[in-house]
N, C-alpha and C. Protein backbone atom coordinates (compact mmCIF):
# COMPACT_ATOMS: atom_id res chain seq x y z
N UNK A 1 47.36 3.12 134.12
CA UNK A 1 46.45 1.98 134.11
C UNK A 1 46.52 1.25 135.45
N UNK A 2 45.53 1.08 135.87
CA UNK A 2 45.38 0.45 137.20
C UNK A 2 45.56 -1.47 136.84
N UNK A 3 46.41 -2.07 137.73
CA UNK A 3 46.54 -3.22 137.08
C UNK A 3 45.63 -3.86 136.79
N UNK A 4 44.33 -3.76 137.69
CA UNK A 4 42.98 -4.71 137.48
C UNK A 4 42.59 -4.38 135.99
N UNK A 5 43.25 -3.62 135.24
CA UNK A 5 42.67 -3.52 133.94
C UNK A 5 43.31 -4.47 132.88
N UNK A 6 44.49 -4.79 133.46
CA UNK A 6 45.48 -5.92 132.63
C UNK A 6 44.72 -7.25 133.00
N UNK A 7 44.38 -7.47 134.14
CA UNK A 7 44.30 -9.25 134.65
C UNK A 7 42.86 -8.95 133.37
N UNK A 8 41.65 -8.19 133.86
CA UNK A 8 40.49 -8.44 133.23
C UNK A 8 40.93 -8.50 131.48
N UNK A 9 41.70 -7.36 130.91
CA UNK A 9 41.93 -7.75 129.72
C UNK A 9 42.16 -8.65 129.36
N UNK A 10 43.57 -9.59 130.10
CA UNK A 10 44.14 -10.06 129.69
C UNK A 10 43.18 -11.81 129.47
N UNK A 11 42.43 -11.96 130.58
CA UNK A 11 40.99 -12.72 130.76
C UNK A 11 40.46 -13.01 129.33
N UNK A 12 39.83 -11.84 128.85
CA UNK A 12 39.07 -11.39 128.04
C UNK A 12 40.29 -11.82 126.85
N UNK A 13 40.90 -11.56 126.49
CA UNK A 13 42.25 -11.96 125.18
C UNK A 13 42.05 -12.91 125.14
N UNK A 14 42.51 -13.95 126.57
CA UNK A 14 42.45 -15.65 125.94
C UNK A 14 41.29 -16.53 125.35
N UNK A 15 40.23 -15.36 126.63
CA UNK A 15 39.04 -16.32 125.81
C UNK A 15 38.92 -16.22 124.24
N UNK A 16 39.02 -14.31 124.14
CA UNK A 16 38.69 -14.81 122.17
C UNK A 16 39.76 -15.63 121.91
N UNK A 17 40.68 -15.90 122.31
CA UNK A 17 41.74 -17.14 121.59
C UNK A 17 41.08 -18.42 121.67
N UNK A 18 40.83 -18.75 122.88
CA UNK A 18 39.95 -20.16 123.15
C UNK A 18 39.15 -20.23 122.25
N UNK A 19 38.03 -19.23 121.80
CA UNK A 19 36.81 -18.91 121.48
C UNK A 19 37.21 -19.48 119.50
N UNK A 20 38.34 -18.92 119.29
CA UNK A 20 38.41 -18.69 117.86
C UNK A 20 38.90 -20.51 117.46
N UNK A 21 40.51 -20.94 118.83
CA UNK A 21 40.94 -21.81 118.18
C UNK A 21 39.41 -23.24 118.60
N UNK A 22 38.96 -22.93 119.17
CA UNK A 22 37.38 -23.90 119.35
C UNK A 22 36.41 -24.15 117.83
N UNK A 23 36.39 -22.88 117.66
CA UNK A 23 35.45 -22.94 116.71
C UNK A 23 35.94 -22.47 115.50
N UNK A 24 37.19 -22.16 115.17
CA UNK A 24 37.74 -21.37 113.73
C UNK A 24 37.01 -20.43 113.34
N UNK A 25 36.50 -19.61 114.13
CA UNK A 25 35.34 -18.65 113.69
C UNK A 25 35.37 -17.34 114.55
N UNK A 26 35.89 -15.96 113.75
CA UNK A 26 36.73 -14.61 114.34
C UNK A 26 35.10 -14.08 115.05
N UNK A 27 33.92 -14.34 114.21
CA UNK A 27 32.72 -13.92 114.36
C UNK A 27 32.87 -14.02 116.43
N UNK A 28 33.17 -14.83 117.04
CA UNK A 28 32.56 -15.37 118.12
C UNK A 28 33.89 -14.92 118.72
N UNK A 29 34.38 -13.86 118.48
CA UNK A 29 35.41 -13.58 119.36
C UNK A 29 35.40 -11.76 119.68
N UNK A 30 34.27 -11.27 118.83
CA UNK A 30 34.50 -10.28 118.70
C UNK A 30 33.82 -9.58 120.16
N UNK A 31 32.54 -10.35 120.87
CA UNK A 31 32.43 -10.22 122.17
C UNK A 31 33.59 -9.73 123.45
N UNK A 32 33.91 -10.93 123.27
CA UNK A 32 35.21 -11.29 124.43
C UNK A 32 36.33 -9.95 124.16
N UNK A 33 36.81 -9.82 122.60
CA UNK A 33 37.49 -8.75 122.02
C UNK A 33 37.51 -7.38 122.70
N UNK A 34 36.15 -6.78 122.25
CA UNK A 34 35.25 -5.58 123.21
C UNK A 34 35.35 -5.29 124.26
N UNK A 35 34.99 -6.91 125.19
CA UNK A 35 34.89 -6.53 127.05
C UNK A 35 36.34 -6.49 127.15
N UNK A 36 37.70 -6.67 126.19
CA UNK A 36 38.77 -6.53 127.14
C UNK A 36 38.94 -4.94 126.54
N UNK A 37 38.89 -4.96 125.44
CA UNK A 37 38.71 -3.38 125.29
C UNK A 37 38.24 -2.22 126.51
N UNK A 38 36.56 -2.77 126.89
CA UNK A 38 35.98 -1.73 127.47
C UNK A 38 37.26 -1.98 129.10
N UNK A 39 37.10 -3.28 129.99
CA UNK A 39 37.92 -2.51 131.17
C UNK A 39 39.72 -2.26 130.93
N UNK A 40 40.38 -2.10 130.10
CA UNK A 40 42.02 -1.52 129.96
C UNK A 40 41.05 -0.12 129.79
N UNK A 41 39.81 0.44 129.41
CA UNK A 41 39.63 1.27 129.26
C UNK A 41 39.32 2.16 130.54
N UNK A 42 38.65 1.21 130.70
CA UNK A 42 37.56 1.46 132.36
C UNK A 42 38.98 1.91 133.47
N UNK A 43 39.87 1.02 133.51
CA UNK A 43 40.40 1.00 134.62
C UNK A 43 41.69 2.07 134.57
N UNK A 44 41.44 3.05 133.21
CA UNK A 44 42.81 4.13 132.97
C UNK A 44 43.26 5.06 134.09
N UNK A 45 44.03 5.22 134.04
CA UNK A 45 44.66 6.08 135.78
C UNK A 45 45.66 7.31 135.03
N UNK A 46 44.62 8.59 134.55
CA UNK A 46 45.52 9.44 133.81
C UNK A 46 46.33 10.15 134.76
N UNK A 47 47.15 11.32 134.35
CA UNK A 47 48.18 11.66 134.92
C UNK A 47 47.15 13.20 135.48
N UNK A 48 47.60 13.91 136.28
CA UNK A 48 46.43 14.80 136.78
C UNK A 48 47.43 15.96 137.24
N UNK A 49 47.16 17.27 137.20
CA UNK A 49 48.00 18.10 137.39
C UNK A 49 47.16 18.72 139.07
N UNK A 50 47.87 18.41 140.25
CA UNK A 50 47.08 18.81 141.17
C UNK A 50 47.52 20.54 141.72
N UNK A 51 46.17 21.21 141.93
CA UNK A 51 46.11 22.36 141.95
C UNK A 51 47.10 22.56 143.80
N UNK A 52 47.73 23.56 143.37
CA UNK A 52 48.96 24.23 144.34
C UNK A 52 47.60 25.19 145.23
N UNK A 53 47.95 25.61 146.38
CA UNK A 53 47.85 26.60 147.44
C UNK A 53 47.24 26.09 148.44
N UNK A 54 47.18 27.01 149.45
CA UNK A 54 46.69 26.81 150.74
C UNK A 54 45.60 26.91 150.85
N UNK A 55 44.93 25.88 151.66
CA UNK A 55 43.60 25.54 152.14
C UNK A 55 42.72 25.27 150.95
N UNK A 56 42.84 24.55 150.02
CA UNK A 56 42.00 23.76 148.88
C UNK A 56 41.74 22.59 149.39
N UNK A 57 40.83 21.79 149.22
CA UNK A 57 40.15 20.70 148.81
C UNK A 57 39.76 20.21 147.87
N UNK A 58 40.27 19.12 147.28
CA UNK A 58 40.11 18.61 145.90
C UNK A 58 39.24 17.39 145.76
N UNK A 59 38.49 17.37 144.77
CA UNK A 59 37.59 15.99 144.78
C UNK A 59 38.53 15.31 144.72
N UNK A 60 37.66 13.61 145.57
CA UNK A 60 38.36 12.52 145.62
C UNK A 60 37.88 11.94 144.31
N UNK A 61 36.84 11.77 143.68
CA UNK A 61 36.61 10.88 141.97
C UNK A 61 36.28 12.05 141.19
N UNK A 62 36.16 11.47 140.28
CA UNK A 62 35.74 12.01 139.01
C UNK A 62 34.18 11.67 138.82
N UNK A 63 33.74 12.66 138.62
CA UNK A 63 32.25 12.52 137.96
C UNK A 63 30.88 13.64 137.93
N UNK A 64 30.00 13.36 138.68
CA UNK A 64 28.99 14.93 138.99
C UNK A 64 28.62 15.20 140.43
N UNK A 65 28.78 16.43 140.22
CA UNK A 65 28.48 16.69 141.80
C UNK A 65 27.27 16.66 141.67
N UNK A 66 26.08 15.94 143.12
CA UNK A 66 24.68 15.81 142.81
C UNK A 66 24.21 16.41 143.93
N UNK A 67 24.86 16.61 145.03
CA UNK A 67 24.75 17.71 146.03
C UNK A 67 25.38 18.39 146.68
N UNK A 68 24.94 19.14 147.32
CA UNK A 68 26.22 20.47 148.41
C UNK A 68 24.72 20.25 149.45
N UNK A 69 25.22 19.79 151.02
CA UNK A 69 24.02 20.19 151.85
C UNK A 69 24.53 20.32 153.06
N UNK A 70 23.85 20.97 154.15
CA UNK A 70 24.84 20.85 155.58
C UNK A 70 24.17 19.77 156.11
N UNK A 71 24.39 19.31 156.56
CA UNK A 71 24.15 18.03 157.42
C UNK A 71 24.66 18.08 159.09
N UNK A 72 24.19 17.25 159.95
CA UNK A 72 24.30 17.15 161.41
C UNK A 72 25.07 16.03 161.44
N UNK A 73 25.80 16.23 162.40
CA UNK A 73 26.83 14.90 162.62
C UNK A 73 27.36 14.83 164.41
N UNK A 74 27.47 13.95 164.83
CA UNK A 74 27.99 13.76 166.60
C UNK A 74 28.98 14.75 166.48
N UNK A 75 29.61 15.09 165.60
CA UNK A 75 31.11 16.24 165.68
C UNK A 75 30.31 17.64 165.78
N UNK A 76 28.97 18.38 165.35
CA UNK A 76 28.58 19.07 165.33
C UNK A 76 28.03 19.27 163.72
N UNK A 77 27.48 20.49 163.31
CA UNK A 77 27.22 20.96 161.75
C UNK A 77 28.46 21.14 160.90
N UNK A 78 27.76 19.91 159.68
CA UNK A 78 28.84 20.06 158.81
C UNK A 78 28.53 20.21 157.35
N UNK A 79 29.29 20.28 156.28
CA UNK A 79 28.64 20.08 154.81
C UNK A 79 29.24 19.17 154.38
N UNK A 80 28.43 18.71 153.16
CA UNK A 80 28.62 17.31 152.81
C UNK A 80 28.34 17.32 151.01
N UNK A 81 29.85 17.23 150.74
CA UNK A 81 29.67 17.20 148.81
C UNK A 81 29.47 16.07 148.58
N UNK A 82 28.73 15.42 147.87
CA UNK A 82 28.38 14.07 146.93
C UNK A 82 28.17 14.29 145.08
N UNK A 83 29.59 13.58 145.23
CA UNK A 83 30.21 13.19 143.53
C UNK A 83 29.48 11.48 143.15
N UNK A 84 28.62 11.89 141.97
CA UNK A 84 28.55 9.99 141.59
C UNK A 84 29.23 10.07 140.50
N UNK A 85 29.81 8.59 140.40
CA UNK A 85 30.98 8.36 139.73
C UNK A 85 29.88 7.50 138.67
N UNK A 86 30.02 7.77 137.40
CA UNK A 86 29.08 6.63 136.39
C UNK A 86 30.07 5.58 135.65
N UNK A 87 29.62 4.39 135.10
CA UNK A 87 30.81 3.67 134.80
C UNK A 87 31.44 4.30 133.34
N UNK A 88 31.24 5.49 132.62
CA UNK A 88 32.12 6.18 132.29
C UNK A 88 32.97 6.37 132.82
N UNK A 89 33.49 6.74 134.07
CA UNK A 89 34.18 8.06 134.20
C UNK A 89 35.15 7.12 134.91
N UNK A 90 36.41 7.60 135.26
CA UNK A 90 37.89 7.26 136.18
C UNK A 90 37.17 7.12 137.77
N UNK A 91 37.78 5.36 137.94
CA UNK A 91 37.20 5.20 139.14
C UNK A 91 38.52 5.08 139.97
N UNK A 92 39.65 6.03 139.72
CA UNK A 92 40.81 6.23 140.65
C UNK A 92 40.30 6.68 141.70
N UNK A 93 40.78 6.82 143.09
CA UNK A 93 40.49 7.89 143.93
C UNK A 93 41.41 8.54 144.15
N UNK A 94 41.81 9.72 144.92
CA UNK A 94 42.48 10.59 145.37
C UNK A 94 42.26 11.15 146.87
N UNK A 95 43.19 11.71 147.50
CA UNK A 95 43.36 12.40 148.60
C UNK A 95 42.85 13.32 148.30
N UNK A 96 41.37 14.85 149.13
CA UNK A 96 41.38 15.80 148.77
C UNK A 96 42.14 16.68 149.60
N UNK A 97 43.32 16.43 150.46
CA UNK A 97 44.34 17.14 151.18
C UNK A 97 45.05 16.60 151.57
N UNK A 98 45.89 17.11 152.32
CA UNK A 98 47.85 16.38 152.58
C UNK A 98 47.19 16.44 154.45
N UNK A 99 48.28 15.59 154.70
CA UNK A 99 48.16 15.38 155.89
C UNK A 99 48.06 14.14 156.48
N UNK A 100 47.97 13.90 157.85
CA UNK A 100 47.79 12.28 158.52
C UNK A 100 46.19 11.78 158.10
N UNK A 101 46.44 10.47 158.15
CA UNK A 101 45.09 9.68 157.76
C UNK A 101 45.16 9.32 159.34
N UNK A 102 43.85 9.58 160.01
CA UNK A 102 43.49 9.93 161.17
C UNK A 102 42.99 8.67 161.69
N UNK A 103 41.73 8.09 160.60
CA UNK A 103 40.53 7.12 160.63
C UNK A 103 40.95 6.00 159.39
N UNK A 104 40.18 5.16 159.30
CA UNK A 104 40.33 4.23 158.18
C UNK A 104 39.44 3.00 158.42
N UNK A 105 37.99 3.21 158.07
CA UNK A 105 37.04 2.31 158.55
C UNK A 105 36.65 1.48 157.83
N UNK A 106 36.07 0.51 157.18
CA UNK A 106 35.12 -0.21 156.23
C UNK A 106 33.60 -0.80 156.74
N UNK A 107 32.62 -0.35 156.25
CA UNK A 107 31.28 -0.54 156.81
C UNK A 107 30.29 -1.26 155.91
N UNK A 108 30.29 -2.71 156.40
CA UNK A 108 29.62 -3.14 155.12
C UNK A 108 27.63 -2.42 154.85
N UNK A 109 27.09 -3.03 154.11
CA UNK A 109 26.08 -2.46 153.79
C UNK A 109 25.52 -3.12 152.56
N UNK A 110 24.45 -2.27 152.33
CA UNK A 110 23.57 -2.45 150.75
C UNK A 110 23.97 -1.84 149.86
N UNK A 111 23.70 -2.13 148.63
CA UNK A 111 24.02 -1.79 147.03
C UNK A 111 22.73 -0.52 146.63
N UNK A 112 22.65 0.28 147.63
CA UNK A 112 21.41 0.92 146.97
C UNK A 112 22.43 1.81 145.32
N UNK A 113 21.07 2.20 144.61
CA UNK A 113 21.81 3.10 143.60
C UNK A 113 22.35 4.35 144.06
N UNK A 114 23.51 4.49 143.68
CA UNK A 114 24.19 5.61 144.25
C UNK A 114 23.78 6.99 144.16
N UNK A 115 22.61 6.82 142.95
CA UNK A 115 22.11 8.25 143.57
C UNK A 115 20.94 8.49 144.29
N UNK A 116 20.94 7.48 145.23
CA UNK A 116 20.11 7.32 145.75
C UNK A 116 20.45 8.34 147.41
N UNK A 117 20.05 9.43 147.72
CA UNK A 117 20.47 9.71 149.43
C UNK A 117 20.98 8.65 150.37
N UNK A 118 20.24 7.62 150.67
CA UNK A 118 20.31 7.00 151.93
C UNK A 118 21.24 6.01 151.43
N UNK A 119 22.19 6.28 150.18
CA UNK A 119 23.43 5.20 150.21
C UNK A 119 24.66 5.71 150.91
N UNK A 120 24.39 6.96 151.23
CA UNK A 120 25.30 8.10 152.00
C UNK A 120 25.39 7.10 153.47
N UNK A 121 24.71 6.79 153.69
CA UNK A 121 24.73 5.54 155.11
C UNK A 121 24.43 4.35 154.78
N UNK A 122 23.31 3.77 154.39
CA UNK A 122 23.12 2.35 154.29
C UNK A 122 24.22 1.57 153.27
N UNK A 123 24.62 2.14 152.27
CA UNK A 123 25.61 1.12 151.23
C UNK A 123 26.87 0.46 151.96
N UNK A 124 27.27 0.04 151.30
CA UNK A 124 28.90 -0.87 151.94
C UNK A 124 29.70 0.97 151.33
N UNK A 125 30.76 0.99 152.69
CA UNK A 125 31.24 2.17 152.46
C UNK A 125 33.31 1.86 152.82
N UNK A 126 33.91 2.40 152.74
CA UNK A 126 34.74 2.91 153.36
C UNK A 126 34.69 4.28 153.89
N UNK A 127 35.39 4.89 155.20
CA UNK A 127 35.41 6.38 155.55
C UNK A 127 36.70 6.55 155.77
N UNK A 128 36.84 7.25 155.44
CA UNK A 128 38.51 7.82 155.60
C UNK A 128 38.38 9.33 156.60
N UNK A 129 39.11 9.23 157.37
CA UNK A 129 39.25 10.82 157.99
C UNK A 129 40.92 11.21 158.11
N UNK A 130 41.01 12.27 157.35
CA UNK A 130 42.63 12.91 157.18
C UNK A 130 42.77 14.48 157.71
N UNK A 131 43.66 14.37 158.53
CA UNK A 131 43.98 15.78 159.21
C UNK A 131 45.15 16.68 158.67
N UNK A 132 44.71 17.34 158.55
CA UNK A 132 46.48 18.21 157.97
C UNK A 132 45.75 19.98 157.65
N UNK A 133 46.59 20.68 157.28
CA UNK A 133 46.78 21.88 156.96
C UNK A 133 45.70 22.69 157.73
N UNK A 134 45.69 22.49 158.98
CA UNK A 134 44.40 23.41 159.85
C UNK A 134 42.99 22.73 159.93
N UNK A 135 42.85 21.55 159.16
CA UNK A 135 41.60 21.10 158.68
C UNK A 135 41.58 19.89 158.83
N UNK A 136 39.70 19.35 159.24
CA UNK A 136 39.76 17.31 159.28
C UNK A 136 38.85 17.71 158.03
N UNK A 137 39.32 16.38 157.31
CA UNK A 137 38.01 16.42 156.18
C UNK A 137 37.77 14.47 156.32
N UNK A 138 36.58 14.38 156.16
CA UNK A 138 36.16 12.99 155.96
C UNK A 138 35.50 12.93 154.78
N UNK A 139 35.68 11.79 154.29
CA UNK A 139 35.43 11.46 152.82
C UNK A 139 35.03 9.90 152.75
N UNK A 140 34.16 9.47 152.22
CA UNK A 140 33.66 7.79 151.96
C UNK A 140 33.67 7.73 150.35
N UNK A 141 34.38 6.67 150.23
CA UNK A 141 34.14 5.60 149.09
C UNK A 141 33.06 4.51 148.99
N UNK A 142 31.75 4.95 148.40
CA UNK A 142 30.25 4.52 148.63
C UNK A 142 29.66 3.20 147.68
N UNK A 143 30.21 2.38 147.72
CA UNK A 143 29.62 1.22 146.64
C UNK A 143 28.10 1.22 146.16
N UNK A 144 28.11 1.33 144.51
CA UNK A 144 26.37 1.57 144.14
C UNK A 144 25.95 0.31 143.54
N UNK A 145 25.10 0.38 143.18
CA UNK A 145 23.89 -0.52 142.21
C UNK A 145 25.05 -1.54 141.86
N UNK A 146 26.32 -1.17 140.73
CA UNK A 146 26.97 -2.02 139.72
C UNK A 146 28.29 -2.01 141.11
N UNK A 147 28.63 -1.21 141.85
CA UNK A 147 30.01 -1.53 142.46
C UNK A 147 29.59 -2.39 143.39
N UNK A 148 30.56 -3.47 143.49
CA UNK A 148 30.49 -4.48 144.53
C UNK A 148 32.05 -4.40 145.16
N UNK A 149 32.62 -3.87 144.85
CA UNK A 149 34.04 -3.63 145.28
C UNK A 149 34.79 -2.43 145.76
N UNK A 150 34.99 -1.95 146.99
CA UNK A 150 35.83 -0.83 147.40
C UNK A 150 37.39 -0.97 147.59
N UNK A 151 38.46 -0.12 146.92
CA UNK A 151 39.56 -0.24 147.29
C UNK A 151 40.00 0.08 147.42
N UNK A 152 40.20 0.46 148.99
CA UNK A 152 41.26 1.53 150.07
C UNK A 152 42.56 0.61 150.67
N UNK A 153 43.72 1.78 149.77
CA UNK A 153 45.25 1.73 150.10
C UNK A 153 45.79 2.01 151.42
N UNK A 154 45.22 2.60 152.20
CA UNK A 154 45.43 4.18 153.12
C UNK A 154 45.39 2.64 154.78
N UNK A 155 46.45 3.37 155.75
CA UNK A 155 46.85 2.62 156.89
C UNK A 155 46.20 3.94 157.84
N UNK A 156 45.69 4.02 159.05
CA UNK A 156 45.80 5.03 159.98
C UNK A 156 46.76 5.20 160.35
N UNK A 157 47.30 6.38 160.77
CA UNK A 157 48.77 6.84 160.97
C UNK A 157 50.20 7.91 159.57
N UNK A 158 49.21 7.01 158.06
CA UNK A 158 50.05 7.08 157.22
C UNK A 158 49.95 8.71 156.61
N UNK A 159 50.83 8.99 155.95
CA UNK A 159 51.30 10.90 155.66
C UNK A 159 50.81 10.67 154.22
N UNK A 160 50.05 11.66 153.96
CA UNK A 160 49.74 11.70 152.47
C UNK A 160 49.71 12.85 151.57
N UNK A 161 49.50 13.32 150.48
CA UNK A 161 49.74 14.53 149.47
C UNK A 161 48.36 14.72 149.18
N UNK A 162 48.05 15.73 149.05
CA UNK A 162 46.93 16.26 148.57
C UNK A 162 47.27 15.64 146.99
N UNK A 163 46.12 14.94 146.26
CA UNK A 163 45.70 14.50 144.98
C UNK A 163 46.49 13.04 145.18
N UNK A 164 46.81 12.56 145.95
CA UNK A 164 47.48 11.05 145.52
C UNK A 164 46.20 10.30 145.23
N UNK A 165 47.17 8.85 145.10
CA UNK A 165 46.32 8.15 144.40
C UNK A 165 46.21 7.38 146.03
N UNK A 166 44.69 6.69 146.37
CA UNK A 166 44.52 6.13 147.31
C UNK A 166 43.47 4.83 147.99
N UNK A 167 43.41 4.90 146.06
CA UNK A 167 42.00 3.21 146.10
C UNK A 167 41.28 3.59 144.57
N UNK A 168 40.49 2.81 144.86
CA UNK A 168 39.30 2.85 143.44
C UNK A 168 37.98 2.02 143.93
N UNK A 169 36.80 2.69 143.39
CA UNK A 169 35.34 2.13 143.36
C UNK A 169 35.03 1.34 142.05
N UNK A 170 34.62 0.02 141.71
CA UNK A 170 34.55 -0.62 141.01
C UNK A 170 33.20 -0.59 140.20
N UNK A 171 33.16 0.47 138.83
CA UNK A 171 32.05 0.09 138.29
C UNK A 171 30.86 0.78 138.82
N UNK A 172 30.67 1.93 139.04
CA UNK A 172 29.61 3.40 139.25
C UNK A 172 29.46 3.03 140.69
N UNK A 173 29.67 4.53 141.32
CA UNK A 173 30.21 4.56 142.71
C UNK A 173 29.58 5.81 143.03
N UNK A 174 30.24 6.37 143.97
CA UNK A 174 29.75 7.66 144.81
C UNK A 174 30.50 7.49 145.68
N UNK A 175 30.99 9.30 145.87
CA UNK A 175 31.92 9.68 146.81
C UNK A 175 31.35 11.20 147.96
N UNK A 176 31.36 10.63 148.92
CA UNK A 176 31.11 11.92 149.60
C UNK A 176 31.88 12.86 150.24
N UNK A 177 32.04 13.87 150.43
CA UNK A 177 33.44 14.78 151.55
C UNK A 177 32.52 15.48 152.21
N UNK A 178 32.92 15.64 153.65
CA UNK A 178 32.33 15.95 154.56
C UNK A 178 33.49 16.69 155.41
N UNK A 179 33.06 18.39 155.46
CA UNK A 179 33.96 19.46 155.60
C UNK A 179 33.36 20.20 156.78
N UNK A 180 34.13 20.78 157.56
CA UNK A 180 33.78 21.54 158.39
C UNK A 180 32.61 22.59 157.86
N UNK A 181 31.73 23.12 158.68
CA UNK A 181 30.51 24.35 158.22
C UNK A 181 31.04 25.43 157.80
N UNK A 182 32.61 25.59 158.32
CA UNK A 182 32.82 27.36 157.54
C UNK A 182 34.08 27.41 156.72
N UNK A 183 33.59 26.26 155.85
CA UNK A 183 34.46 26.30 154.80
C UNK A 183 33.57 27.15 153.40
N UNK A 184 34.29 27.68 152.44
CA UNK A 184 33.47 28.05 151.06
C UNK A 184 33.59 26.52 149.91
N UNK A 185 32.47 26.72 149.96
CA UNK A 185 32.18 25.42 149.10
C UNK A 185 32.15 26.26 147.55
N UNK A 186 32.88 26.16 146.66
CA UNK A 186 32.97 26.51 145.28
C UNK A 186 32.27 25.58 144.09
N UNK A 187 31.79 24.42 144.41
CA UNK A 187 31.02 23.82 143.49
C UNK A 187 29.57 23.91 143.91
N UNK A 188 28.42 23.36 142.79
CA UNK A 188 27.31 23.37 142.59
C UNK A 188 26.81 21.97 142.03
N UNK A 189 25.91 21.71 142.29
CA UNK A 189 25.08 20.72 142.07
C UNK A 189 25.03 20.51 140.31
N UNK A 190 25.77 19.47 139.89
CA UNK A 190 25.24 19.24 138.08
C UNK A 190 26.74 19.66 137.68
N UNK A 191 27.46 20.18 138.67
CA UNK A 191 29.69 20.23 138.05
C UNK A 191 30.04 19.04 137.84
N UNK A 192 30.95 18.88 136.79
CA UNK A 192 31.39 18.09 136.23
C UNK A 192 32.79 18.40 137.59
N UNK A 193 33.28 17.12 137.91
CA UNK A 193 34.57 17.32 138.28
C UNK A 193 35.72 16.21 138.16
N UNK A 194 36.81 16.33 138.68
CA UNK A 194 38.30 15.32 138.33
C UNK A 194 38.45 15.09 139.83
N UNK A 195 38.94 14.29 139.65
CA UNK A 195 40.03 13.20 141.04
C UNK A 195 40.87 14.22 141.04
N UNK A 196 41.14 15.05 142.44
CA UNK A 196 42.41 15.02 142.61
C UNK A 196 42.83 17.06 141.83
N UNK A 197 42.42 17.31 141.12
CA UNK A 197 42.50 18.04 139.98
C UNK A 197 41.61 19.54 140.73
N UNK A 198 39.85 18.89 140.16
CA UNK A 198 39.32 19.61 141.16
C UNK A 198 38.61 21.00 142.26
N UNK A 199 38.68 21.93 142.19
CA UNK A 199 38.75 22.39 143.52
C UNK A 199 37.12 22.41 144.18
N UNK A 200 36.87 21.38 145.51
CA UNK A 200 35.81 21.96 145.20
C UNK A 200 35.31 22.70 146.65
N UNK A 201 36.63 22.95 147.69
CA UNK A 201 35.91 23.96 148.63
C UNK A 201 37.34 24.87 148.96
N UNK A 202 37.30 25.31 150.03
CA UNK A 202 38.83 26.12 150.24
C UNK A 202 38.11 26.79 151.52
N UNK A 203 39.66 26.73 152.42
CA UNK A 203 39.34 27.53 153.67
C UNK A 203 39.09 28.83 153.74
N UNK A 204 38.13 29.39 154.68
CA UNK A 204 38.42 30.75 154.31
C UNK A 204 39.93 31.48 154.79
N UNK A 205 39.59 32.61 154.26
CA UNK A 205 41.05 33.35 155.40
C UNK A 205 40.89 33.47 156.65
N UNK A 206 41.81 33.38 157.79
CA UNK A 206 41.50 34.23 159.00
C UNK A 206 41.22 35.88 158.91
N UNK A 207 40.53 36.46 159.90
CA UNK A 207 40.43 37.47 160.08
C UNK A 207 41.83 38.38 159.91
């Protein structure tokens, strides 16, 4: 459980207390009851078994993949996975590889809906860029429609594990990874996927 799920519960508890000893009436508590229900729910941080071997990439959230595309970037041609996170789903994030955190930016922006393309740039973002095992991968934490909140743990400089835990998007989000061009991308557009868990590209072999 991510703690923000205790403060909001715990929020939500007193009021139905306020609510009940105000009015002696359970009816008018059963609101307040619910919303602490729904975020201890919202904010669960399960335990995740992260996949072992060389040269994987693991999603950073949980949710659907809505594209695989190559894209142009000042670094040269690259591809670019986009996961939206709905306020179902675990808004933990994760590392999708081990290695130094290279970059560590925050870019404010607009609330477009996250499945919207052009929230891939215009939204309030974080970018993370992490180097390790032969590979840079960059990845953004994309604030949508309902997220007004990004929350990145991660220092430049700092050593990390493939699948850690490394922030959370508040309340339906979108995550993008952005991989070198000659990587194999193993997911498809409409996959269900996990934080961390995952796989959704892998290096190839050398010759």
């Amino acid at each position: 459980m991510v703690r923000d799920g205790y403060f909001y519960g715990a929020a939500f508890w007193l009021a139905a207390v306020a609510v009940v000893y105000f009015t002696g009436d359970w009816w008018w508590a059963i609101l307040p009851v619910l919303l602490a229900g729904f975020f201890l729910w919202f904010f669960r941080d399960p335990r995740r078994e992260i996949p072992a071997g060389a040269g994987l990439i693991v999603s950073p959230g949980d949710g659907v993949v809505t594209e695989t595309v190559g894209i142009d970037t000042p670094e040269g041609r690259r591809q670019r996975i986009s996961v939206f996170l709905s306020v179902f789903n675990v808004h933990v994030n994760r590392m999708p590889i081990a290695g130094e955190v290279v970059r560590v930016e925050y870019k404010k922006g607009l609330y477009l809906n996250a499945m919207n393309p052009e929230s891939a740039e215009r939204n309030e973002q974080s970018i993370i860029t992490v180097r390790g095992e032969g590979i840079e991968v960059t990845f953004k934490q994309i604030a949508g429609l309902l997220a007004r909140r990004i929350v990145c743990n991660l220092k430049q400089g700092q050593r990390v594990k493939r699948g850690d835990r490394m922030g959370l998007i508040k309340f339906g989000s979108r995550v993008d990874v952005i991989l070198p061009a000659d990587v194999e991308i193993v997911v498809k557009k409409g996959d269900k996927v996990s934080g961390g868990k995952s796989v959704l590209a892998r290096q190839r072999a050398s010759a």
